[in-house]
C-alpha atoms as a PDB file:
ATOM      1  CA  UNK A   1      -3.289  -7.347  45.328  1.00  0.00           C
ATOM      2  CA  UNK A   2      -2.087  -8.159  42.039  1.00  0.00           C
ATOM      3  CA  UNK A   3      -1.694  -5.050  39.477  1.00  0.00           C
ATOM      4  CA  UNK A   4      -3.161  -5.530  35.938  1.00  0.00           C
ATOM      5  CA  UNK A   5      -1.601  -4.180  32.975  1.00  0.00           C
ATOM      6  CA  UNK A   6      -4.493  -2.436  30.597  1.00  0.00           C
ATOM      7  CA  UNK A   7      -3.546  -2.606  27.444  1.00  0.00           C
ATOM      8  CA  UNK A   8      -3.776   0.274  24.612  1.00  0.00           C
ATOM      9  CA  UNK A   9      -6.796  -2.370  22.734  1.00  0.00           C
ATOM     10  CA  UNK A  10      -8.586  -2.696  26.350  1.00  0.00           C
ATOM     11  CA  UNK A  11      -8.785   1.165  26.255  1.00  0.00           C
ATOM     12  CA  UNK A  12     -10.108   1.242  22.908  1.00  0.00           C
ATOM     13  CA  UNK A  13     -12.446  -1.737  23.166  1.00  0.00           C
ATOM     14  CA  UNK A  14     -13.954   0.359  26.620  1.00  0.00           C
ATOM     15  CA  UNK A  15     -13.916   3.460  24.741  1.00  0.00           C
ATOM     16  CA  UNK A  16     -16.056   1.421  22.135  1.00  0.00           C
ATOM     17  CA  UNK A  17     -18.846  -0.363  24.772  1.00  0.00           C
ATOM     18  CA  UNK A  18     -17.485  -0.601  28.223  1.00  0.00           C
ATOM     19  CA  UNK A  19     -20.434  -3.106  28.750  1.00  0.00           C
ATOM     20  CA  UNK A  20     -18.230  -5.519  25.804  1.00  0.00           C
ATOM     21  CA  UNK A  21     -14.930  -4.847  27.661  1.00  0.00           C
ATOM     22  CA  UNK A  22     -16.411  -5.862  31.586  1.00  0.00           C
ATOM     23  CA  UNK A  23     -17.443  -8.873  30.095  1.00  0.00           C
ATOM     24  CA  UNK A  24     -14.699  -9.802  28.507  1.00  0.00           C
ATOM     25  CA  UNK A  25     -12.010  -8.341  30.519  1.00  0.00           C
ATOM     26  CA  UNK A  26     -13.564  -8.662  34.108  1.00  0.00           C
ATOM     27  CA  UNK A  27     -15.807 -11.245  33.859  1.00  0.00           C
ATOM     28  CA  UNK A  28     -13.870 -13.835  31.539  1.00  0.00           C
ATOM     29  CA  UNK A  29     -16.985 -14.146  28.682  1.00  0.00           C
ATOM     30  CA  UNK A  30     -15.304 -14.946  25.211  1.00  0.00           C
ATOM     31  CA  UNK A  31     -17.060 -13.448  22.449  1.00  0.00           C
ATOM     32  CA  UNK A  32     -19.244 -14.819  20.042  1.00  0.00           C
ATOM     33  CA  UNK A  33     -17.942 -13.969  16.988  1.00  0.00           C
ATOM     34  CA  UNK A  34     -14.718 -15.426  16.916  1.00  0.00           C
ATOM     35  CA  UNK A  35     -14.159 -16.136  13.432  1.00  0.00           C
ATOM     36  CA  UNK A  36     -14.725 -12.495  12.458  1.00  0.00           C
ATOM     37  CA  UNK A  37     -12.161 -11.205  14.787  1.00  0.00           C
ATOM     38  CA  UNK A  38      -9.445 -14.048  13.729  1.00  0.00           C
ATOM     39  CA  UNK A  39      -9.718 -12.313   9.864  1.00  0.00           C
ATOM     40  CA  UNK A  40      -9.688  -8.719  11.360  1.00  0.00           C
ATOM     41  CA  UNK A  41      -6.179 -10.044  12.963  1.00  0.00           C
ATOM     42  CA  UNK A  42      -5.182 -11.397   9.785  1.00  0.00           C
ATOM     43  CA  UNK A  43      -6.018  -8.828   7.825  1.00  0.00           C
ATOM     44  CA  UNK A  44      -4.719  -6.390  10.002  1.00  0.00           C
ATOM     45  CA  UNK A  45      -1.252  -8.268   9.773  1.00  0.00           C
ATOM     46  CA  UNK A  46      -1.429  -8.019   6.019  1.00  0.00           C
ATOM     47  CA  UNK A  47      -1.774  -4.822   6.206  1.00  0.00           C
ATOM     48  CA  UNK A  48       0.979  -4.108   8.492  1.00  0.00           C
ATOM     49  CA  UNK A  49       3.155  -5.969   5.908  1.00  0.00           C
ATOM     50  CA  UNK A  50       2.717  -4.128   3.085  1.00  0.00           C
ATOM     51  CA  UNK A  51       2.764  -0.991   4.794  1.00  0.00           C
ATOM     52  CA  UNK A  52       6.703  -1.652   6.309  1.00  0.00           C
ATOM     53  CA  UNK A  53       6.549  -3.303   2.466  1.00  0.00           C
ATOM     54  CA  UNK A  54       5.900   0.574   1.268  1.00  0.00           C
ATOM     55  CA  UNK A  55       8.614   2.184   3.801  1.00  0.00           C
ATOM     56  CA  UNK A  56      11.434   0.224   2.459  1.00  0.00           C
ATOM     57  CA  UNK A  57      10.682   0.891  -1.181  1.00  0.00           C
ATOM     58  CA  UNK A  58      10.165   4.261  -0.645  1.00  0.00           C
ATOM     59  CA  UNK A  59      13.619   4.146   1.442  1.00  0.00           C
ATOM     60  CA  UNK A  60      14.872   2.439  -1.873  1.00  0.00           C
ATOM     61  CA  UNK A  61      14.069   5.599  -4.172  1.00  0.00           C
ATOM     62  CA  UNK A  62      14.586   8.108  -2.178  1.00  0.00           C
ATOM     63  CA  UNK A  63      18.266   6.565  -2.099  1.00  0.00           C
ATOM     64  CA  UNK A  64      18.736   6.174  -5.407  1.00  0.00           C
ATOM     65  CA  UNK A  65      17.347   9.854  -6.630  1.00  0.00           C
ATOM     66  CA  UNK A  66      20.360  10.804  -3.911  1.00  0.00           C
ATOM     67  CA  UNK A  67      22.659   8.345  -5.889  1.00  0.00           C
ATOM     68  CA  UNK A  68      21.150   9.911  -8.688  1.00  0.00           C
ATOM     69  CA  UNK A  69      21.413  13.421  -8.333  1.00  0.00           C
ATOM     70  CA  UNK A  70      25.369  12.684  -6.695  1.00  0.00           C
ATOM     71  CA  UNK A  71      26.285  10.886 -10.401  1.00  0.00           C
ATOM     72  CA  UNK A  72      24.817  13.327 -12.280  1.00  0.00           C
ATOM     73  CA  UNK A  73      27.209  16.193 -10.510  1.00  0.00           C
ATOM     74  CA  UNK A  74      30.393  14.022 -10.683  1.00  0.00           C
ATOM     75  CA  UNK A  75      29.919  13.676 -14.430  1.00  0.00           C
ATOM     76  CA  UNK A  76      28.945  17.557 -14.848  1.00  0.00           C
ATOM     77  CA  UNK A  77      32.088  18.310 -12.226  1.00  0.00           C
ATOM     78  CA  UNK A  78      34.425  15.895 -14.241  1.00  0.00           C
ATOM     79  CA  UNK A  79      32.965  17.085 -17.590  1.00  0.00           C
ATOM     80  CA  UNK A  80      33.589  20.539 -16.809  1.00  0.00           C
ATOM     81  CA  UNK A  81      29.590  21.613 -17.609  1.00  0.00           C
END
């Protein structure tokens, strides 16, 4: 007997209508709306891009207000403020 790995999406898609994810996942029926679930993956990877987008700018500033905040107490140190 063959073990089948059940993916996180399986899980969610039974949660959702098991009666959607036996016929898919059991019994092998594709669904009909195809096209509609080809733009939720696309927009979903959009999404996914500008979010990791957002992370690494947000890295960005946060470094620099360090940067920042590290000049502006050399030049206070060195100016004896």
């Amino acid at each position: 007997m063959s073990e089948r790995i059940i993916r996180a999406s399986e899980i969610g898609q039974y949660d959702y209508c098991a009666k959607a994810w036996w016929l898919g996942s059991v019994e092998g029926v594709q669904p009909s709306n195809v096209r509609e679930l080809q733009a939720g993956t696309v927009a979903h990877e959009q999404h996914g891009r500008q979010v990791n987008r957002a992370a690494r700018v947000q890295q960005i500033a946060i470094g620099l207000l360090v940067l920042g905040v590290i000049l502006l107490a050399l030049f206070l140190i060195t100016n004896g403020v």
